[in-house]
Protein backbone atom coordinates (compact mmCIF):
# COMPACT_ATOMS: atom_id res chain seq x y z
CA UNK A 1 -5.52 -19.15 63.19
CA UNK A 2 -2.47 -18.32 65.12
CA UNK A 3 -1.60 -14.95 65.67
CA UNK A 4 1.56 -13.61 67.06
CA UNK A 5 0.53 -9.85 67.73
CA UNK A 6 3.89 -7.49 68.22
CA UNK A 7 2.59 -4.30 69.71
CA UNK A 8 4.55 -1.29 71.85
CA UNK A 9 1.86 -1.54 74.70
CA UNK A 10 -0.81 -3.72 76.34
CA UNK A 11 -3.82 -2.01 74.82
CA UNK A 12 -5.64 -2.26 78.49
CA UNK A 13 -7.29 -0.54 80.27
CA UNK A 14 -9.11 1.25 76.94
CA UNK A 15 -8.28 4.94 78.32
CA UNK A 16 -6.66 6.09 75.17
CA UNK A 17 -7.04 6.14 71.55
CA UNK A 18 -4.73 3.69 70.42
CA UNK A 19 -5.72 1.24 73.08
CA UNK A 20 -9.49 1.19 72.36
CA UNK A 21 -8.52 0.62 68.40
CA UNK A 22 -6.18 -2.16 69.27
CA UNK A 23 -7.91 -3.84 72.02
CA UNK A 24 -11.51 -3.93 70.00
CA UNK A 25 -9.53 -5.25 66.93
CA UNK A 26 -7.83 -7.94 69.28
CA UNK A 27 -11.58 -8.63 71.32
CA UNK A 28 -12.59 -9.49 67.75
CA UNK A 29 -9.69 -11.67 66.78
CA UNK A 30 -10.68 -13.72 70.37
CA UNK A 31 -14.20 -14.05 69.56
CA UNK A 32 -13.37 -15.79 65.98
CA UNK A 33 -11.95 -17.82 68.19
CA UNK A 34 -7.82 -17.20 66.91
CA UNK A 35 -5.04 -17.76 69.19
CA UNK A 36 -3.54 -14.79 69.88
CA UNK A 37 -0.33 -14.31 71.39
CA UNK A 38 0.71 -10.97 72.31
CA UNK A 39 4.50 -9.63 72.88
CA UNK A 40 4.42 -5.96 74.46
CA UNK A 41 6.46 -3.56 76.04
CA UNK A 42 5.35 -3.48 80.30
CA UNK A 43 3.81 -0.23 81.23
CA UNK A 44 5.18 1.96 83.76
CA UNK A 45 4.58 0.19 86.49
CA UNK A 46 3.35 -3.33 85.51
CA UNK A 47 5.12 -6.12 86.97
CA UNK A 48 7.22 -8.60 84.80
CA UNK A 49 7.51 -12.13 85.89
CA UNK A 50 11.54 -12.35 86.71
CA UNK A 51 13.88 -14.65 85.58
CA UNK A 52 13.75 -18.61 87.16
CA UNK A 53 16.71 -19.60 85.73
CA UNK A 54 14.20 -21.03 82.59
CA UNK A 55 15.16 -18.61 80.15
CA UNK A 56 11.85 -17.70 79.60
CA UNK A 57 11.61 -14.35 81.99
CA UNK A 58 9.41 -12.40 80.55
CA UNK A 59 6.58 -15.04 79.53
CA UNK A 60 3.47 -14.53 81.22
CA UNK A 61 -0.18 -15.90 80.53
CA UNK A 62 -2.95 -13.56 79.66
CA UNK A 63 -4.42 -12.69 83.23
CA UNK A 64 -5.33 -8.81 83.11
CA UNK A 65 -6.12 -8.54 79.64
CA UNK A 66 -9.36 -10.27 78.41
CA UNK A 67 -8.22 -10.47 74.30
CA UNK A 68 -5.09 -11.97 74.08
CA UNK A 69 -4.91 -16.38 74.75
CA UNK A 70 -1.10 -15.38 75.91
CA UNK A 71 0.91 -12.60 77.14
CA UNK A 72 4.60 -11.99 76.74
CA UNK A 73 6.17 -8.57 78.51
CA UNK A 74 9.14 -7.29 77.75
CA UNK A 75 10.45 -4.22 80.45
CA UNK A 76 10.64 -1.08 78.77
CA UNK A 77 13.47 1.46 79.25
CA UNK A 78 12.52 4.93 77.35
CA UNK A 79 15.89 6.57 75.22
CA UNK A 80 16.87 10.12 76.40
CA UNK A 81 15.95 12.81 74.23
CA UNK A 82 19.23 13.46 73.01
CA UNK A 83 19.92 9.73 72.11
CA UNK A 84 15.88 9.93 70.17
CA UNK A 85 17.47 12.95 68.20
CA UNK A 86 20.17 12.09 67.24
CA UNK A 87 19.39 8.55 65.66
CA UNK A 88 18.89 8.11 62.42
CA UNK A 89 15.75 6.69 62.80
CA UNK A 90 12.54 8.22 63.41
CA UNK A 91 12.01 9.31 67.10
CA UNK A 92 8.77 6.89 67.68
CA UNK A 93 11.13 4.21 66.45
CA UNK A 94 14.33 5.11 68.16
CA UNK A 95 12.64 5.45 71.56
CA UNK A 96 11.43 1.62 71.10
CA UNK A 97 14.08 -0.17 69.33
CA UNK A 98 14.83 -3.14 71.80
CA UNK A 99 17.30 -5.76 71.33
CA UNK A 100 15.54 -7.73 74.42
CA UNK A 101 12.38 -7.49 72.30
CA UNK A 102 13.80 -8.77 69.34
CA UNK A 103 14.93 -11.80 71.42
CA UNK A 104 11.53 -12.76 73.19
CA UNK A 105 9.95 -12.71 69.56
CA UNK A 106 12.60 -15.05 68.44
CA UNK A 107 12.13 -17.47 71.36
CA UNK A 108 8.27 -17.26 71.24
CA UNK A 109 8.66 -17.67 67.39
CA UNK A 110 10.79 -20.70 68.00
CA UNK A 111 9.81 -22.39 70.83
CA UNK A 112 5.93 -22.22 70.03
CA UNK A 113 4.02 -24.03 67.00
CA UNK A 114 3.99 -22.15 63.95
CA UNK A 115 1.92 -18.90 63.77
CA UNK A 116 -0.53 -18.40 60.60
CA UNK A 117 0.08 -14.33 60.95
CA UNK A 118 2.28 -11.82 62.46
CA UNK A 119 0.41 -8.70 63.32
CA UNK A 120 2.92 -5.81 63.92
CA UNK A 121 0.97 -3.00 65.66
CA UNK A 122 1.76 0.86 64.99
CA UNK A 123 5.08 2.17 62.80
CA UNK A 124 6.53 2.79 65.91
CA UNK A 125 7.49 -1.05 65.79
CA UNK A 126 7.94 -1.50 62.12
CA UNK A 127 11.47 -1.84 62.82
CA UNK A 128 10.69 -5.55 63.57
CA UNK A 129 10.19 -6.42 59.87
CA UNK A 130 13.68 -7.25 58.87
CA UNK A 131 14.35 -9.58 62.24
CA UNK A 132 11.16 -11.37 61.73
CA UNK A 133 11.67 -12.39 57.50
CA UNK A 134 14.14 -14.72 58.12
CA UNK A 135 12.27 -16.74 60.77
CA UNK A 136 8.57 -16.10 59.94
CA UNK A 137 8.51 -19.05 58.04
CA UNK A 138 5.14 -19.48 56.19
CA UNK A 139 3.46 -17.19 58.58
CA UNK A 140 2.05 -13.20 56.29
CA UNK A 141 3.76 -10.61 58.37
CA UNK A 142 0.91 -7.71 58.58
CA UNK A 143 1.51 -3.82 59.45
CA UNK A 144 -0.92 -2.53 61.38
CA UNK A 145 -1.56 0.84 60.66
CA UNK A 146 -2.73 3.71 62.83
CA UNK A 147 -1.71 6.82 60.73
CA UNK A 148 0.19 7.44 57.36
CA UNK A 149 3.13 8.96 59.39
CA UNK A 150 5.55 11.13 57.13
CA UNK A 151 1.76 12.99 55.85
CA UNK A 152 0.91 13.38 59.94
CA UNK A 153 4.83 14.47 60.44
CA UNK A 154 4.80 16.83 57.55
CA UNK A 155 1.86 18.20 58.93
CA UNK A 156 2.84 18.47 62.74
CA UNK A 157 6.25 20.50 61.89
CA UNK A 158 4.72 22.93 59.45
CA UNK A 159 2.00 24.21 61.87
CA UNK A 160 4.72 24.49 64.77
CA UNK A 161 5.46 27.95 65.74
CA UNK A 162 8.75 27.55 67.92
CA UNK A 163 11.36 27.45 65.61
CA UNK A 164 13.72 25.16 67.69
CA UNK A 165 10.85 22.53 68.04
CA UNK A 166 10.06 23.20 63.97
CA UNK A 167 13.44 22.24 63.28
CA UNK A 168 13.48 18.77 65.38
CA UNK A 169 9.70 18.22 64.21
CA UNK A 170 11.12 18.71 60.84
CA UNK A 171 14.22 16.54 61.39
CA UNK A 172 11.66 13.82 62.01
CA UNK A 173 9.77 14.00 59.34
CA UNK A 174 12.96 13.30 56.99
CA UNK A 175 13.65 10.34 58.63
CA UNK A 176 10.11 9.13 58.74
CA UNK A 177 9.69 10.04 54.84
CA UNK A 178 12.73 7.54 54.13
CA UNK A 179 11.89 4.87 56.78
CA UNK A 180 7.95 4.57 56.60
CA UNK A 181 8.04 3.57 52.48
CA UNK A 182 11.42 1.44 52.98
CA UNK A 183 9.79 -0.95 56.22
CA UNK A 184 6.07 -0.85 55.14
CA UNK A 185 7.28 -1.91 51.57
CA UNK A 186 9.23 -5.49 53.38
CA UNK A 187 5.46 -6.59 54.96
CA UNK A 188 3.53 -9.16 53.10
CA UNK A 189 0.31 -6.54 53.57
CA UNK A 190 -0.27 -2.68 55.44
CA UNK A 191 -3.47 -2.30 56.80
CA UNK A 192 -4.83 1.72 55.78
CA UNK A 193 -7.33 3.39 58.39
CA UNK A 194 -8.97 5.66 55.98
CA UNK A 195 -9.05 5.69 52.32
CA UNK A 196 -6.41 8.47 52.13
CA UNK A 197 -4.12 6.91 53.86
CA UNK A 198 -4.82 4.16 51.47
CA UNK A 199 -3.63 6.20 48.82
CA UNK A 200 -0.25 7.33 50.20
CA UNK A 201 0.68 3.72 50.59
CA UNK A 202 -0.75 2.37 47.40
CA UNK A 203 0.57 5.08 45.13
CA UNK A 204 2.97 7.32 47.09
CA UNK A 205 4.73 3.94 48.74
CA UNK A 206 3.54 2.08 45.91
CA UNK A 207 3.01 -1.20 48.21
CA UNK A 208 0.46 -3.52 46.55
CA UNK A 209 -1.47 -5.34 49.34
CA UNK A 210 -3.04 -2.11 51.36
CA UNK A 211 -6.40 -3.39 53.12
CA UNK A 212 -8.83 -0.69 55.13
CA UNK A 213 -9.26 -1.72 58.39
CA UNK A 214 -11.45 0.86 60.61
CA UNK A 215 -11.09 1.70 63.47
CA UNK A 216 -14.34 0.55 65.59
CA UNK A 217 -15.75 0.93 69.17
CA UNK A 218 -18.45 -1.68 70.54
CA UNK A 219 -21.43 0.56 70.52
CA UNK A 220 -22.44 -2.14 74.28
CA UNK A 221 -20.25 -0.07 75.78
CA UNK A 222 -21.62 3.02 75.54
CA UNK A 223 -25.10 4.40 77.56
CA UNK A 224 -28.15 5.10 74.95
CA UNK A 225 -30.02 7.89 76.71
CA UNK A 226 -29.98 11.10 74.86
CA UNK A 227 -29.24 13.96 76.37
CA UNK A 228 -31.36 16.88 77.36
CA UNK A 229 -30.00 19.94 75.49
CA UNK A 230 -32.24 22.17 76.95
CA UNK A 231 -30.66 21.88 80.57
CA UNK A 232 -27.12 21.25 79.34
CA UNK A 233 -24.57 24.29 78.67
CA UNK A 234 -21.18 22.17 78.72
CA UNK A 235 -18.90 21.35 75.86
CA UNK A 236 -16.03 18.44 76.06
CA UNK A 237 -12.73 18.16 74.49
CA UNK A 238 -11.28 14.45 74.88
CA UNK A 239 -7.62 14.00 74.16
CA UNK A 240 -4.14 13.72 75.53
CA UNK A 241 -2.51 16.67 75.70
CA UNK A 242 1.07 15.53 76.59
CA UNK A 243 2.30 14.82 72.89
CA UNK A 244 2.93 19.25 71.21
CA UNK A 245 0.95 18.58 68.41
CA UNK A 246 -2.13 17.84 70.61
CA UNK A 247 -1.28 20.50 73.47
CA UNK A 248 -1.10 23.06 70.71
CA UNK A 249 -4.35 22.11 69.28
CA UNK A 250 -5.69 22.73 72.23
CA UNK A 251 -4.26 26.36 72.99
CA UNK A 252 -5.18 27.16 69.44
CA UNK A 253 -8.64 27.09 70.64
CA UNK A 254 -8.14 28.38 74.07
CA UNK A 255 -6.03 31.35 72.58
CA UNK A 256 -8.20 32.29 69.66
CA UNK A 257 -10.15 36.03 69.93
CA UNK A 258 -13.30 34.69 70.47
CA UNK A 259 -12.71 32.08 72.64
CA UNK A 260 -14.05 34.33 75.53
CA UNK A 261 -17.89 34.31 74.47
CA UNK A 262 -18.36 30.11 75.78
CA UNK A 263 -17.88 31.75 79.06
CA UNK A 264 -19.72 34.88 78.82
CA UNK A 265 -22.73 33.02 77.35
CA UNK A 266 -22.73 30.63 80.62
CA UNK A 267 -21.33 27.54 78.53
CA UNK A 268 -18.79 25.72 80.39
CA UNK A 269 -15.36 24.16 78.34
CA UNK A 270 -14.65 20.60 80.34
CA UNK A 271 -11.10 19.37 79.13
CA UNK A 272 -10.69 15.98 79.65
CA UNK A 273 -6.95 13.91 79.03
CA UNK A 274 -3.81 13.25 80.34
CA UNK A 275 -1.88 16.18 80.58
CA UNK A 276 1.30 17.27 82.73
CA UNK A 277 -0.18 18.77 86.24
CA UNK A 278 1.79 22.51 85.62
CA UNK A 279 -0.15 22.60 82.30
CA UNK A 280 -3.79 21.62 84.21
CA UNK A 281 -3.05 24.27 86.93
CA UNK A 282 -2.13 27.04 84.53
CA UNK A 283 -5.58 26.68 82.08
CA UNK A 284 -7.81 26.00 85.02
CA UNK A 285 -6.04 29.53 86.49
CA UNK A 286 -6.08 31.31 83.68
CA UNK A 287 -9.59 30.55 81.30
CA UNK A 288 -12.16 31.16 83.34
CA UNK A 289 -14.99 28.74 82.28
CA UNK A 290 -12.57 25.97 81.54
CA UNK A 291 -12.44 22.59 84.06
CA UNK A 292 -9.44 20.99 83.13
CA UNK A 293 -8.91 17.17 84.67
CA UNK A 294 -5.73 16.02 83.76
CA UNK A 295 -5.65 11.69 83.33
CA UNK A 296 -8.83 10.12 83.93
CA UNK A 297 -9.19 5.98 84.29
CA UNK A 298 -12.41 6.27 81.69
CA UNK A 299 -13.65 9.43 80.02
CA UNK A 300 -17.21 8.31 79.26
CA UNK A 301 -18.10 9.34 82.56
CA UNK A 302 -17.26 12.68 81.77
CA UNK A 303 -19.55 12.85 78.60
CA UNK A 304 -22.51 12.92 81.38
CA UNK A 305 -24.24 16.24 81.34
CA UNK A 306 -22.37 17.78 78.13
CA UNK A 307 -24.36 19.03 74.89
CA UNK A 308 -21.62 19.20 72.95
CA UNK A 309 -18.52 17.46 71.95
CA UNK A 310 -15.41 19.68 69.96
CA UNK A 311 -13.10 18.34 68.40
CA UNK A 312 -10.29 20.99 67.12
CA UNK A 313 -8.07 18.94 65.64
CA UNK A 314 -5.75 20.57 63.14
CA UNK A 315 -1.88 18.91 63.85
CA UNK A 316 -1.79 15.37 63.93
CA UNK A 317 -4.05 12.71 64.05
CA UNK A 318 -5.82 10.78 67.02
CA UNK A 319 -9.30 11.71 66.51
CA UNK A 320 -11.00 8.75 64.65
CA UNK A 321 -11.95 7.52 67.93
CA UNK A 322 -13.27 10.20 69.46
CA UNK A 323 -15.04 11.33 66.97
CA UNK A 324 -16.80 7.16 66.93
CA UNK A 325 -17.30 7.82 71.19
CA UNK A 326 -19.01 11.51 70.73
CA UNK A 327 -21.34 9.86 68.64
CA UNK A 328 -21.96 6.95 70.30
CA UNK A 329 -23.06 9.31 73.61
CA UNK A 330 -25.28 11.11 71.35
CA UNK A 331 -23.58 14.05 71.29
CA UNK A 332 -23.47 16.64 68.73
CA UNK A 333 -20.06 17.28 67.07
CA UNK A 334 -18.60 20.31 66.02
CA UNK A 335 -14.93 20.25 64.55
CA UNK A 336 -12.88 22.73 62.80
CA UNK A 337 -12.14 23.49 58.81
CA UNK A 338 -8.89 22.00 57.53
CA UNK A 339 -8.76 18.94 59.90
């Protein structure tokens, strides 16, 4: 087939969450051998090709990303805060609505043969839907799903403790109650990652083409030795720590009463995920015990000489995937009630 595949990043290198679920799903599109075309937002930093007067400035082929048969990047230019809050669309929409992207999908759209399927990748681009029905043509336009987002919202804002931050997390969730049943129900199918999410969009959205689609990790990838417990006394939290939900996750644990026994007990807490430098300083000063790394390229490498991997997730989601790599380095997983 032909796949046009809309998606708010290039899901390379595989150092985060979303990435590794996008990019395996894409390596497996390329090994059925589809065509995949992929529109994305540049990162910070990654060169786009500039204008030569053919009207086609941002087209690109795939060198630097292995799953994808093309590449199209589109510069990205993050909204102030103010302008995120005070849309009247959800913030992870607001912050990536793009009237540049809109065009490059309608010039790739028309200027290519027709495309079977139109894979549009996270909510935070489900804005796309009502720009692409009227030139899709015969091509199913797909939502990609990595979360059911007004449950995760609903969640984030009622475990919040600042009340300034409660209110804006709760502000968000409004809009994404309205806006996530209203886009999702314009695709020709949603994808679900877990059957509960299944039902919110089945019954709660009532959308009638919901299909569960996994996410995986290519167990190749990973080493298969298994780890000595009997010489090991360090425990790993993977995540990034830059969105509140996850950073508070994380000082739930650091800050609860008996947090001080890993240390006493000679067990040693590695934290490993990007997180703002003034944030790694201040728990590597202040836990004692704790090795805090900030952004690493590739956190397998960290896994080496750990017994145990936590995972204390409570707000949010984001853990499907580490959960899939803590098992596939044979560690043993401990996680919290209530996640």
């Amino acid at each position: 087939m032909r796949i046009l595949f809309l998606s708010y990043e290039v899901p390379w290198p595989e150092d985060a969450g979303d990435r590794i679920y996008v990019s395996q799903l894409m390596r497996q599109l390329c090994l059925h051998d589809h065509h995949v075309h992929l529109i994305a937002f540049a990162q910070s930093g990654e060169p786009v090709k500039p204008d030569d007067g053919s009207g086609d400035a941002s087209r690109e082929s795939a060198g630097g990303f292995p799953h994808a048969s093309r590449r199209t990047l589109v510069p990205f230019m993050a909204k102030s805060k103010p302008r995120a809050f005070f849309s009247l669309r959800p913030g992870m929409i607001a912050n990536r609505f793009s009237g540049e992207y809109i065009e490059q999908v309608r010039r790739v759209i028309c200027d290519e043969p027709p495309f079977d399927v139109i894979l549009v990748n996270h909510f935070k681009m489900a804005y796309l839907v009502p720009y692409l029905r009227p030139i899709a043509g015969k091509a199913r336009v797909i939502h990609l799903s990595h979360n059911a987002e007004a449950p995760l919202s609903r969640t984030v804002y009622r475990n919040i403790g600042n009340p300034i931050k409660k209110f804006a997390y709760w502000l968000d969730w409004l809009k994404t109650g309205y806006f996530e049943p209203h886009l999702l129900r314009q695709f020709d199918g949603v994808t679900a990652i877990c059957p509960k999410d299944h039902v919110t969009y089945s019954d709660g959205y009532h959308i009638s083409n919901v299909v569960m689609l996994t996410p995986g990790i290519s167990l190749t990838d990973y080493p298969v030795e298994y780890p000595d417990f009997s010489r090991e006394r360090t425990a790993i939290v993977c995540g990034s720590f830059t969105w509140e939900a996850k950073k508070a996750n994380l000082l739930a644990l650091l800050q609860c009463k008996k947090f001080h026994l890993l240390h006493e007990c000679g067990i040693v807490l590695r934290i490993v995920g990007n997180a703002e430098d003034q944030l790694v300083a201040e728990i590597n000063a202040k836990y004692p015990g704790v090795e805090m790394t900030g952004r690493v390229p590739d956190v397998r490498r960290y896994f080496e000489g750990c017994a145990v991997a936590l995972i204390p997730e409570l707000l949010g989601g984001g853990f499907k995937l580490k959960l899939l790599e803590a098992v596939a380095m044979k560690k043993v997983v401990v996680g919290i009630a209530g996640a």
